[in-house]
PDB file of N, CA and C in Angstrom:
ATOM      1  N   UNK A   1     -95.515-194.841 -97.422  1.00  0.00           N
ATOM      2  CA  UNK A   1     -96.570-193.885 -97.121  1.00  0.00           C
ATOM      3  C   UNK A   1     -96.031-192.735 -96.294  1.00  0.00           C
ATOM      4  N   UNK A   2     -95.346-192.964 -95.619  1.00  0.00           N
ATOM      5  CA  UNK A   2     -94.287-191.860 -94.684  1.00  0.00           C
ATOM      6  C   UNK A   2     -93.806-191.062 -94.744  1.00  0.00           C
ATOM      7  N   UNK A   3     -93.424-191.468 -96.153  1.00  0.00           N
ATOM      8  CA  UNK A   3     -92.040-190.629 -97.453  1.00  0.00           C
ATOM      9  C   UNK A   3     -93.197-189.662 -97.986  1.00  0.00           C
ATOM     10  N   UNK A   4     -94.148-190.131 -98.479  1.00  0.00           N
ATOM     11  CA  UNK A   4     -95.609-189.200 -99.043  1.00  0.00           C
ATOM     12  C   UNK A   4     -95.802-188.038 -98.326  1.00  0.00           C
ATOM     13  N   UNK A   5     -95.679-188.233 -97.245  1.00  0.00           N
ATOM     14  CA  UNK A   5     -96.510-186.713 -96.182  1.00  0.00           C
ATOM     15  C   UNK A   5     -95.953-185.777 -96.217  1.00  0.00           C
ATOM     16  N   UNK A   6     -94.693-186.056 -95.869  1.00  0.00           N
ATOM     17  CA  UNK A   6     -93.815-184.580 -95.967  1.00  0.00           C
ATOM     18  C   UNK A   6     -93.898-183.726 -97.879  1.00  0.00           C
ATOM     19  N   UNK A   7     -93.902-184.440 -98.495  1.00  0.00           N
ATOM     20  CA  UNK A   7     -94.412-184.070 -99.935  1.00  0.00           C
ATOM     21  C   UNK A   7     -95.621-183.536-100.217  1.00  0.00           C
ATOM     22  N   UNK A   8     -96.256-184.336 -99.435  1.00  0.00           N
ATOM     23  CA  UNK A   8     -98.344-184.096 -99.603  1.00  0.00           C
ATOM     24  C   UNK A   8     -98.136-182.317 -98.930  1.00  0.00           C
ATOM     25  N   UNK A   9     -97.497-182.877 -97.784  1.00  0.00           N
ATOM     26  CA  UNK A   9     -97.765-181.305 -96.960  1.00  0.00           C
ATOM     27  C   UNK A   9     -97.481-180.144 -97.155  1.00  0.00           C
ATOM     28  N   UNK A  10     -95.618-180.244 -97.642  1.00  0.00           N
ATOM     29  CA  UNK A  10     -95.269-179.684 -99.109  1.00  0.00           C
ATOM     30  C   UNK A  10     -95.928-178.496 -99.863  1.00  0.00           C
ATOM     31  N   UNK A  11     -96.781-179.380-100.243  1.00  0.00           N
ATOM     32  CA  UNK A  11     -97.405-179.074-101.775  1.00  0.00           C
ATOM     33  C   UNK A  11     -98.940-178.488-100.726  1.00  0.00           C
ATOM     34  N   UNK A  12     -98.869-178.503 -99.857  1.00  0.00           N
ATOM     35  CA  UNK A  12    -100.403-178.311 -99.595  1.00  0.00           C
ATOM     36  C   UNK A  12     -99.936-176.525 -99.324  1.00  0.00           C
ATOM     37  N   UNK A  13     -98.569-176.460 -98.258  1.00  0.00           N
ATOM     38  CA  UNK A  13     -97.829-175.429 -97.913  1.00  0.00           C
ATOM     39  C   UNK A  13     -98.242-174.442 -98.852  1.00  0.00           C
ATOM     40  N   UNK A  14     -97.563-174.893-100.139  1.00  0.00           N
ATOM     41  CA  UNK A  14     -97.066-174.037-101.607  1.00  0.00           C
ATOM     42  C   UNK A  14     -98.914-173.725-101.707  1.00  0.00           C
ATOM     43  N   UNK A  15     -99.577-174.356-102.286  1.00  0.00           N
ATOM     44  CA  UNK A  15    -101.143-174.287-102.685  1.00  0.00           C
ATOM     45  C   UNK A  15    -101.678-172.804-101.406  1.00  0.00           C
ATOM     46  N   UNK A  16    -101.507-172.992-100.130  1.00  0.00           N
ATOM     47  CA  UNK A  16    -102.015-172.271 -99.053  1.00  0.00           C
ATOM     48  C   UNK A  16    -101.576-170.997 -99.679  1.00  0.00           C
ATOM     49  N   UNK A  17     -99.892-170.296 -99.706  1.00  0.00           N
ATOM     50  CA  UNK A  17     -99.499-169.791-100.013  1.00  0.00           C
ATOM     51  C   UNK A  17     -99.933-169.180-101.426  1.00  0.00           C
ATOM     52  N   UNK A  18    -100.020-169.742-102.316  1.00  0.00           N
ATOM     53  CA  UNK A  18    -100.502-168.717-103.356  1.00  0.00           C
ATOM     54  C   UNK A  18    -101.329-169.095-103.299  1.00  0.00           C
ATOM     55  N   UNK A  19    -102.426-169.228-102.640  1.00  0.00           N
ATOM     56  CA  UNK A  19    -103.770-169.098-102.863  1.00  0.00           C
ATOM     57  C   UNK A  19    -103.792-167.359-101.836  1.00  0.00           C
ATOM     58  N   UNK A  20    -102.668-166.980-101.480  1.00  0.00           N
ATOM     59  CA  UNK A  20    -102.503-165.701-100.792  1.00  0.00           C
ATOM     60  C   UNK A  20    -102.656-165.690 -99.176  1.00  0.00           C
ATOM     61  N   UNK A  21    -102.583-166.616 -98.343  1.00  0.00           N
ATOM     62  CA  UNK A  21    -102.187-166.598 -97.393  1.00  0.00           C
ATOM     63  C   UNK A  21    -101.043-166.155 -97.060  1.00  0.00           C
ATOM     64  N   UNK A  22    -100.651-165.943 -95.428  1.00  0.00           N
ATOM     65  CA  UNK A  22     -99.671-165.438 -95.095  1.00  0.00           C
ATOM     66  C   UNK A  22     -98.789-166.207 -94.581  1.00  0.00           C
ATOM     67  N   UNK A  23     -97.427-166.044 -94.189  1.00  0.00           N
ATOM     68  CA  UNK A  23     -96.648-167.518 -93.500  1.00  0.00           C
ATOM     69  C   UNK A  23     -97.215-168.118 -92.669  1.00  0.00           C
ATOM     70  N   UNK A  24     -97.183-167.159 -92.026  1.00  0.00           N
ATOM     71  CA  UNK A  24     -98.199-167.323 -89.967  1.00  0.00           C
ATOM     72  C   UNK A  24     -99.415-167.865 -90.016  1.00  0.00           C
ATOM     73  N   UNK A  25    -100.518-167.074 -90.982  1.00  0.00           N
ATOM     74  CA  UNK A  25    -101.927-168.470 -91.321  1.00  0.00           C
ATOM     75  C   UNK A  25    -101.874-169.707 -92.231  1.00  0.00           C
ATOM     76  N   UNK A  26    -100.466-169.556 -93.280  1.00  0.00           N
ATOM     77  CA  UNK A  26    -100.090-171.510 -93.320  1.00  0.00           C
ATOM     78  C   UNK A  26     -99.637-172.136 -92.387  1.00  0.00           C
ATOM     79  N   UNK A  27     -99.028-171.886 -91.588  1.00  0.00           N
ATOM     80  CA  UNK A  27     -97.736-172.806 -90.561  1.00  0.00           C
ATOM     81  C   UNK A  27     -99.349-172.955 -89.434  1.00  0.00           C
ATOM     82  N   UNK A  28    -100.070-172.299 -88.747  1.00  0.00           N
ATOM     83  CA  UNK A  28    -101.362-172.264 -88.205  1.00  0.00           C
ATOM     84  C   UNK A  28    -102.280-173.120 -88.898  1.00  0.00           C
ATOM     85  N   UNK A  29    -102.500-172.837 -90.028  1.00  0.00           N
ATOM     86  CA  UNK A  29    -103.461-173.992 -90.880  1.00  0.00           C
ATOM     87  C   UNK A  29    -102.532-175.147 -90.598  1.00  0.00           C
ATOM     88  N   UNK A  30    -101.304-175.283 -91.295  1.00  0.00           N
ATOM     89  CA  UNK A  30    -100.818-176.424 -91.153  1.00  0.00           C
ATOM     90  C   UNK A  30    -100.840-176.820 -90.072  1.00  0.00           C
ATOM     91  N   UNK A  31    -100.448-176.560 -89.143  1.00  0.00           N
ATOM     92  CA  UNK A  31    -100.371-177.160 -87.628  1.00  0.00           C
ATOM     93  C   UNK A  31    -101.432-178.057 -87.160  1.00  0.00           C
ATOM     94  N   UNK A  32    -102.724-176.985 -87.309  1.00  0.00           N
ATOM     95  CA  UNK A  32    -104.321-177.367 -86.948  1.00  0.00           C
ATOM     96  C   UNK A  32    -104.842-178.649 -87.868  1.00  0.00           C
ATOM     97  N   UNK A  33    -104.388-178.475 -88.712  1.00  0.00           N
ATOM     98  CA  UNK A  33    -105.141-179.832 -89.882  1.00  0.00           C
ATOM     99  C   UNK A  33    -104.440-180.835 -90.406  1.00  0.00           C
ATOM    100  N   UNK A  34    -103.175-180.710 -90.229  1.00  0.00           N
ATOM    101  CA  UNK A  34    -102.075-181.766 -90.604  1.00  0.00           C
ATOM    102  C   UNK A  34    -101.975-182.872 -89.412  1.00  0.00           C
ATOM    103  N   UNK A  35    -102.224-182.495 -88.370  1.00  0.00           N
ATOM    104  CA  UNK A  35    -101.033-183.235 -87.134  1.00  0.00           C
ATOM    105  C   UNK A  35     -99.437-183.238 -86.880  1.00  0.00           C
ATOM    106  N   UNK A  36     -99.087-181.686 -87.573  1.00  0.00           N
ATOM    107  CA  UNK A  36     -97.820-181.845 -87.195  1.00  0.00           C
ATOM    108  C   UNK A  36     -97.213-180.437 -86.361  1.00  0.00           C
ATOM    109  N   UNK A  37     -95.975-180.536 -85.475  1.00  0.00           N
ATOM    110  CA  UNK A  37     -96.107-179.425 -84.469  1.00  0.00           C
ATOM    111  C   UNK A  37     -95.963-177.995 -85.532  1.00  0.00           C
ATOM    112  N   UNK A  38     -96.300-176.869 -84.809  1.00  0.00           N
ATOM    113  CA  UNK A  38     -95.617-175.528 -85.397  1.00  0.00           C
ATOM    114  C   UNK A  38     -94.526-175.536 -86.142  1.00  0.00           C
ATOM    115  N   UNK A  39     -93.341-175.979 -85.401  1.00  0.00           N
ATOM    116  CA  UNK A  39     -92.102-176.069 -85.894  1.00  0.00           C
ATOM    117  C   UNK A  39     -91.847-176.988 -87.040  1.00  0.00           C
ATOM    118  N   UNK A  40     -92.526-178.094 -87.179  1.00  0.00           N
ATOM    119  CA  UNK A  40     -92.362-178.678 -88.880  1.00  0.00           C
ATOM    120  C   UNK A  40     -93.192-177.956 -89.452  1.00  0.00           C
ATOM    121  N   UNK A  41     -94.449-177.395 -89.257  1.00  0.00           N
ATOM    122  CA  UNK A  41     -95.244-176.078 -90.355  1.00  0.00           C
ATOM    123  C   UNK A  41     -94.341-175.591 -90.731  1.00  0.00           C
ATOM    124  N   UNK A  42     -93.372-174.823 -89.870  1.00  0.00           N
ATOM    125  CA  UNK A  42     -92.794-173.760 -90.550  1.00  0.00           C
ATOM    126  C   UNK A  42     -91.784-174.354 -91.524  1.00  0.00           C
ATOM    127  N   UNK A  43     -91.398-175.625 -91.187  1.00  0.00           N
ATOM    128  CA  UNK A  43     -90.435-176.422 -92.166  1.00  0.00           C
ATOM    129  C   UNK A  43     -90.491-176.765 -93.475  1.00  0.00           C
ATOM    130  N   UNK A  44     -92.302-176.710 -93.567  1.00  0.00           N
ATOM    131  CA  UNK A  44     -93.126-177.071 -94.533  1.00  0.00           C
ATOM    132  C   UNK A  44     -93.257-175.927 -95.493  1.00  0.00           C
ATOM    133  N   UNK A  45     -93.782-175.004 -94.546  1.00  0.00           N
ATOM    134  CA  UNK A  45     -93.351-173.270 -95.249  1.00  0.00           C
ATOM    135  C   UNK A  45     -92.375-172.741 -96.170  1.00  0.00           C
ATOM    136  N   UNK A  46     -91.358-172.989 -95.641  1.00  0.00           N
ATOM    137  CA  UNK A  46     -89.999-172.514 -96.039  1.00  0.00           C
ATOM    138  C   UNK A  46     -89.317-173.540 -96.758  1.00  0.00           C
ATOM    139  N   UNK A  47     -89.909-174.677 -97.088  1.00  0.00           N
ATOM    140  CA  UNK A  47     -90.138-175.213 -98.280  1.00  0.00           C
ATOM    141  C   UNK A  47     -90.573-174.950 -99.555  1.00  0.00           C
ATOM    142  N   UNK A  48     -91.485-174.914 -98.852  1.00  0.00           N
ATOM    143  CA  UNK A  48     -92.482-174.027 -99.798  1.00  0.00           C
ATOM    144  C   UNK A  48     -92.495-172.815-100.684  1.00  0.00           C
ATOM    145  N   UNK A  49     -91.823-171.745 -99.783  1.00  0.00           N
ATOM    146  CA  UNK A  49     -91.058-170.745-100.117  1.00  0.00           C
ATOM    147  C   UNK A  49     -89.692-170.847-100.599  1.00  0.00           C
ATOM    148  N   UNK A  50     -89.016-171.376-100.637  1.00  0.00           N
ATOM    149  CA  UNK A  50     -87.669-172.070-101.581  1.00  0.00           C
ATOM    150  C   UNK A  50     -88.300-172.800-102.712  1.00  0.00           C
ATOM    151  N   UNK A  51     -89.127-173.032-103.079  1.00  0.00           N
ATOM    152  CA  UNK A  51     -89.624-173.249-103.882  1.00  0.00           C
ATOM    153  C   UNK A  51     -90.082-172.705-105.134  1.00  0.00           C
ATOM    154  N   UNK A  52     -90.698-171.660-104.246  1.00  0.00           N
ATOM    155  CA  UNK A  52     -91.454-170.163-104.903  1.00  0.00           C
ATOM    156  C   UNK A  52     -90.065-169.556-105.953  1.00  0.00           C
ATOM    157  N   UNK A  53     -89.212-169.216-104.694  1.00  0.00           N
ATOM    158  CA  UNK A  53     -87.950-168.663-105.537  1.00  0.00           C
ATOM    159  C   UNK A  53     -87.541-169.284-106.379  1.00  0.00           C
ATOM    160  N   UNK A  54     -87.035-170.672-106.332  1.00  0.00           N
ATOM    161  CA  UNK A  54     -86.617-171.568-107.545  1.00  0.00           C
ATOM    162  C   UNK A  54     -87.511-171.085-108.597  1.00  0.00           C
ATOM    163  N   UNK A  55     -88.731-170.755-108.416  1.00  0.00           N
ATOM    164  CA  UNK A  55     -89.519-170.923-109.643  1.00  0.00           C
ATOM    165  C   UNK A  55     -89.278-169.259-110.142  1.00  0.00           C
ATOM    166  N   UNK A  56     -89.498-168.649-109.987  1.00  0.00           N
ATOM    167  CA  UNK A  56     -89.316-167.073-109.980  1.00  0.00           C
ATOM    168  C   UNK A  56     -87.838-166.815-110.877  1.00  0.00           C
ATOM    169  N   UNK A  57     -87.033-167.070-109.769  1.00  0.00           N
ATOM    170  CA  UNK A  57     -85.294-167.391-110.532  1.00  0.00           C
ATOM    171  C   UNK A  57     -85.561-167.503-111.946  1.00  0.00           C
ATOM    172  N   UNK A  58     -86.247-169.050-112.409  1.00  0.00           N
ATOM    173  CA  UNK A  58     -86.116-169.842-113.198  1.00  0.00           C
ATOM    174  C   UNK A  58     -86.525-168.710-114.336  1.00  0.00           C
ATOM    175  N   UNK A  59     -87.858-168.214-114.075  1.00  0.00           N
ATOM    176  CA  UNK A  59     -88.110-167.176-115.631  1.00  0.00           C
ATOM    177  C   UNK A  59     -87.895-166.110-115.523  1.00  0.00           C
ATOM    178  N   UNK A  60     -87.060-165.482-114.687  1.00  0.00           N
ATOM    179  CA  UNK A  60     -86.065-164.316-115.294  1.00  0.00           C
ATOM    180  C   UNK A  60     -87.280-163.283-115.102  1.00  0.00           C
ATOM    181  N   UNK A  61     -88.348-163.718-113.678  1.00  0.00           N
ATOM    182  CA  UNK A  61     -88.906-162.463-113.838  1.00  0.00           C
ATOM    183  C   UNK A  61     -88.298-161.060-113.373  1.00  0.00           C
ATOM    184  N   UNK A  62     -88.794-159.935-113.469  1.00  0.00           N
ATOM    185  CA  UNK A  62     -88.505-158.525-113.492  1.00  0.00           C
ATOM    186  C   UNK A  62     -88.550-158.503-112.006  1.00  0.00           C
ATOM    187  N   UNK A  63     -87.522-158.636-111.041  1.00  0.00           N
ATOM    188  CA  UNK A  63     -87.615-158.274-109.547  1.00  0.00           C
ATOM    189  C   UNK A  63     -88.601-156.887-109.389  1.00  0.00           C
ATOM    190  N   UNK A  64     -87.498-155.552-109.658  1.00  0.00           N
ATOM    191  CA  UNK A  64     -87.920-154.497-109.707  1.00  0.00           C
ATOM    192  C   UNK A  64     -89.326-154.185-109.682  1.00  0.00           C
ATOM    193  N   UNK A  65     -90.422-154.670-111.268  1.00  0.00           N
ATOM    194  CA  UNK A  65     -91.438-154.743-111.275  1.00  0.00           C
ATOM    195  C   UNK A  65     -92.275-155.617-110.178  1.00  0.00           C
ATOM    196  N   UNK A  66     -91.845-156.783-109.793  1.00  0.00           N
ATOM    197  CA  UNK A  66     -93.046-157.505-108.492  1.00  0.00           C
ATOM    198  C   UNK A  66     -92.556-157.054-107.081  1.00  0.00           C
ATOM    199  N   UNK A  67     -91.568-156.136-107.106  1.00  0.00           N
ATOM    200  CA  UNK A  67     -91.517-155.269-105.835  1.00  0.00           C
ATOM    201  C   UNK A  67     -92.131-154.133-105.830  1.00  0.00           C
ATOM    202  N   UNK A  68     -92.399-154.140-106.941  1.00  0.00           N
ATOM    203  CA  UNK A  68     -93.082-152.039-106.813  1.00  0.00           C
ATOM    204  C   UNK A  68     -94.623-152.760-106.914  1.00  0.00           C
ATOM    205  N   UNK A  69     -95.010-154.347-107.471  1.00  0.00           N
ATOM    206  CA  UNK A  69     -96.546-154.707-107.298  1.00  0.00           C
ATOM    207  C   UNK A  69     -96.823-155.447-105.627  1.00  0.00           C
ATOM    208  N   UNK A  70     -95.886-155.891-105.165  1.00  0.00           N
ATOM    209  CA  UNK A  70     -96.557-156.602-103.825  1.00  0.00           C
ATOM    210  C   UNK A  70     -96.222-155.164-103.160  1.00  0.00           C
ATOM    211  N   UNK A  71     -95.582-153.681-103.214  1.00  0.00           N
ATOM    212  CA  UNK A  71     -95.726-152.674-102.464  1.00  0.00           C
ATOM    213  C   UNK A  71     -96.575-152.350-102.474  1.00  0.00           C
ATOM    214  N   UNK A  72     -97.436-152.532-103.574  1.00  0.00           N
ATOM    215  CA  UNK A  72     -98.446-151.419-103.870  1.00  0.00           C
ATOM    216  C   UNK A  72     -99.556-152.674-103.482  1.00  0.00           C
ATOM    217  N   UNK A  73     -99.661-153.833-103.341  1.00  0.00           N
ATOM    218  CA  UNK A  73    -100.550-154.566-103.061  1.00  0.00           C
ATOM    219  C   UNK A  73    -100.742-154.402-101.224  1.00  0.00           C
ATOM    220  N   UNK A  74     -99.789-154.097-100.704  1.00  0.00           N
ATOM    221  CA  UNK A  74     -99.581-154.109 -99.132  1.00  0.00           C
ATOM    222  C   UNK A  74     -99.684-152.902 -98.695  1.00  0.00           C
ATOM    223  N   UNK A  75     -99.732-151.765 -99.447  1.00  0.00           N
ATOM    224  CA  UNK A  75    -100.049-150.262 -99.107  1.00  0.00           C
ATOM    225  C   UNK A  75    -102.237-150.366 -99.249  1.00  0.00           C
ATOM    226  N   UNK A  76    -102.099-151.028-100.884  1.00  0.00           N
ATOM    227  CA  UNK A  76    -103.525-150.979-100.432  1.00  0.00           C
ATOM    228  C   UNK A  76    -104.457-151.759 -99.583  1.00  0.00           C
ATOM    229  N   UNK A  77    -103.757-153.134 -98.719  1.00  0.00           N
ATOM    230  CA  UNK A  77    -104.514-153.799 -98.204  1.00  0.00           C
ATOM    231  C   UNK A  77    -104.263-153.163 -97.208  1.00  0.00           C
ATOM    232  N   UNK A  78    -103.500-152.827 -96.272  1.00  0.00           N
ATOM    233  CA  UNK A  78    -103.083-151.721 -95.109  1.00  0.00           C
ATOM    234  C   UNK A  78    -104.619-150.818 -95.254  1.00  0.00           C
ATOM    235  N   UNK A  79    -104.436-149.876 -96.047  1.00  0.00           N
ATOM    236  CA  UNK A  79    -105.512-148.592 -96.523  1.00  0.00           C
ATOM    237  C   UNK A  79    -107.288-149.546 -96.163  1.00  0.00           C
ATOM    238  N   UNK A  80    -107.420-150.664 -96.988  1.00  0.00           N
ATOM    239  CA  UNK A  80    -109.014-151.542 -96.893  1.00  0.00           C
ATOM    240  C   UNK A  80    -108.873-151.523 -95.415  1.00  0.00           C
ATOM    241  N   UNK A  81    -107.651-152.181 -95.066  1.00  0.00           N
ATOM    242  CA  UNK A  81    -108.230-152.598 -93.533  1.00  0.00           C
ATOM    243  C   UNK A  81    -108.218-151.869 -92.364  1.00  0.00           C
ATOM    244  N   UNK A  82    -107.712-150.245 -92.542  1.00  0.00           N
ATOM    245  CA  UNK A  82    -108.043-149.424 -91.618  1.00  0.00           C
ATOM    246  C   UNK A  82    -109.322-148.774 -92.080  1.00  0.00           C
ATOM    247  N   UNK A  83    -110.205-148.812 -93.137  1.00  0.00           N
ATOM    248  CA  UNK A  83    -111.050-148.380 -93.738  1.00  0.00           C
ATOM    249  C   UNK A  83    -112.176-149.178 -92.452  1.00  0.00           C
ATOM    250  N   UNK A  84    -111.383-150.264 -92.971  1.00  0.00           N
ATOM    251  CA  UNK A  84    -112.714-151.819 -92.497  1.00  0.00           C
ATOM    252  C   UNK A  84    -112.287-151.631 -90.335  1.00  0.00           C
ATOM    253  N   UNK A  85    -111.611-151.003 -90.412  1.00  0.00           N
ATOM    254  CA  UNK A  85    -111.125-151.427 -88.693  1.00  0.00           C
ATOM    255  C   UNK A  85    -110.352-152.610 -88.332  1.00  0.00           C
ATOM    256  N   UNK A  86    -109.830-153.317 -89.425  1.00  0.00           N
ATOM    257  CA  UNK A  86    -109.357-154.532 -88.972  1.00  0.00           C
ATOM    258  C   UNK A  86    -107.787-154.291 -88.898  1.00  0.00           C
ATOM    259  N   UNK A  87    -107.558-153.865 -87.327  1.00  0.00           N
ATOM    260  CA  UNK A  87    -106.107-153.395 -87.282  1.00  0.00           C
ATOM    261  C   UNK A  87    -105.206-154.596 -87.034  1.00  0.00           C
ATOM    262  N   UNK A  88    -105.508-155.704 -86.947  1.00  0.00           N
ATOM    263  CA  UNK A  88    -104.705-156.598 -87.100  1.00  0.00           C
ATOM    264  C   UNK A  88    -104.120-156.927 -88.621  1.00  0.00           C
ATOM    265  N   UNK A  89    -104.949-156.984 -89.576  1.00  0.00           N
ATOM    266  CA  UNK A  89    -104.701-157.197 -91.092  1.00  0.00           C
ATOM    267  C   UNK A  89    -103.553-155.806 -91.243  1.00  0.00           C
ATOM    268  N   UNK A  90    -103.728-154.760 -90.976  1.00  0.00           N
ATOM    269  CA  UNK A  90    -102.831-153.499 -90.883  1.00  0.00           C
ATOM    270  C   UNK A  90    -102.063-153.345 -90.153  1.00  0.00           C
ATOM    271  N   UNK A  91    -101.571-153.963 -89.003  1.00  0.00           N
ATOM    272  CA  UNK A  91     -99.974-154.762 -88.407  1.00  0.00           C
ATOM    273  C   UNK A  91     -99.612-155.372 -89.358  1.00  0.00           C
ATOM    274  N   UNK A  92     -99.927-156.487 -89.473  1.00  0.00           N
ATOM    275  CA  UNK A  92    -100.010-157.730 -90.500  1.00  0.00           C
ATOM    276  C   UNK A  92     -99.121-157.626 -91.729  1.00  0.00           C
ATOM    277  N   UNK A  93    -100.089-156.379 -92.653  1.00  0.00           N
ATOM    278  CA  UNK A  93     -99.432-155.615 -93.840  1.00  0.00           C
ATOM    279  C   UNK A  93     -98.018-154.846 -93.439  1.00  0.00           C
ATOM    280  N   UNK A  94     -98.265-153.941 -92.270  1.00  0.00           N
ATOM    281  CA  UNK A  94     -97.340-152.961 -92.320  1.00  0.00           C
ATOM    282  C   UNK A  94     -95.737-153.849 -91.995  1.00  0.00           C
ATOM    283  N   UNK A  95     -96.136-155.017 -91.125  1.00  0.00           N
ATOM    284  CA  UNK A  95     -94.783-156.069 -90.592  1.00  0.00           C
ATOM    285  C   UNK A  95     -93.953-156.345 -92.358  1.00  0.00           C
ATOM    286  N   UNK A  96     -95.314-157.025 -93.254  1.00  0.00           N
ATOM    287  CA  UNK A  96     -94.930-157.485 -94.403  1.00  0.00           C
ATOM    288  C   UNK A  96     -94.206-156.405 -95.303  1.00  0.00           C
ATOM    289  N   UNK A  97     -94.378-155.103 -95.025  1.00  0.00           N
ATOM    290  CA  UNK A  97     -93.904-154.529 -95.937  1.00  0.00           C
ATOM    291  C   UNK A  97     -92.922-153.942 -95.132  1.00  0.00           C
ATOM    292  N   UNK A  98     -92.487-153.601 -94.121  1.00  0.00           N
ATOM    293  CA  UNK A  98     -91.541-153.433 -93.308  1.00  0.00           C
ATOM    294  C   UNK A  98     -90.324-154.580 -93.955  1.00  0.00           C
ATOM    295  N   UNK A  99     -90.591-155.852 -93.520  1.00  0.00           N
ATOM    296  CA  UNK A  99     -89.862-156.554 -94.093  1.00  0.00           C
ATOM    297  C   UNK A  99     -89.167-156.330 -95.470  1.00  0.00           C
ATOM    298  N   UNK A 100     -90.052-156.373 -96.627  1.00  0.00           N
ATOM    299  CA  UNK A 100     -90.078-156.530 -97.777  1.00  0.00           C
ATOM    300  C   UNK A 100     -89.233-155.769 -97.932  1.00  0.00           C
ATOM    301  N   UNK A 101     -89.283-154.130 -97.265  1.00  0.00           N
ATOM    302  CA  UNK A 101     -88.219-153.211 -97.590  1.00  0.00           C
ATOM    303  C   UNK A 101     -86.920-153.094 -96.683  1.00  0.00           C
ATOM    304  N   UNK A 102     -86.893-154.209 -95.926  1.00  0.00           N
ATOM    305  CA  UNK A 102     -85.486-154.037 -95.295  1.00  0.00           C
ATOM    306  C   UNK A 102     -85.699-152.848 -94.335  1.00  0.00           C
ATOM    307  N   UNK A 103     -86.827-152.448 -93.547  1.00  0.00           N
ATOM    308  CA  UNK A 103     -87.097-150.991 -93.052  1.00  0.00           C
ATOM    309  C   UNK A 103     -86.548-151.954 -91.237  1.00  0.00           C
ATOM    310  N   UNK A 104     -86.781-153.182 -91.022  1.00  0.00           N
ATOM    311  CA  UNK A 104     -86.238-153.674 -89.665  1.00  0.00           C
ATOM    312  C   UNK A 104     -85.396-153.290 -88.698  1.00  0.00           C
ATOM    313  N   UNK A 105     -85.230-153.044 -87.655  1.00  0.00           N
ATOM    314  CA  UNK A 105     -84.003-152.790 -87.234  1.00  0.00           C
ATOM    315  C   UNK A 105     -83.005-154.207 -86.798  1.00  0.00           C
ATOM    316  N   UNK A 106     -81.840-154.321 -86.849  1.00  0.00           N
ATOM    317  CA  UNK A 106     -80.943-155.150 -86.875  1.00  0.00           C
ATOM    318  C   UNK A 106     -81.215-155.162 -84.737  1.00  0.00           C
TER     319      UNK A 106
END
């Protein structure tokens, strides 16, 4: 039964995640409803996300194309949520797409 959880949780990770959550509100969900600390969330996460890629890899999708769609998905959720006032969702976005483009500083 032991061996199960880390799998169950896993898979709950991956499900959170494309159901469109963000790392930070799975590893938080996870934390809160699992019983396990932050630091295995994020273990669970990045599972999860190695995962994602394996699968992605696997069919040869078009990088190029789902970078110019999660840009344009994170420019317009940025745009709703200063519309809406919710300047946290618009950190949130702008961190994610900061990232996405390597814009970080070292």
């Amino acid at each position: 039964m032991a061996k199960a959880a880390p799998a169950h949780r896993e898979q709950l990770a991956l499900e959170l995640l494309l159901t469109g959550k963000s790392a930070t509100a799975t590893v938080a969900h996870m934390a809160a409803h699992c019983g396990c600390s932050r630091r295995q969330a994020q273990r669970y996460v990045s599972a999860a996300y190695r995962f994602l890629k394996a699968d992605i890899d696997a069919c040869a999708i078009d990088r190029p194309a789902q970078v110019a769609k999660l840009i344009h998905v994170l420019e317009a959720t940025c745009e709703q949520a200063l519309m809406s006032k919710q300047f946290n969702a618009v950190v949130a976005s702008c961190r994610e797409l900061r990232e996405l483009l390597g814009l970080a500083a070292d």
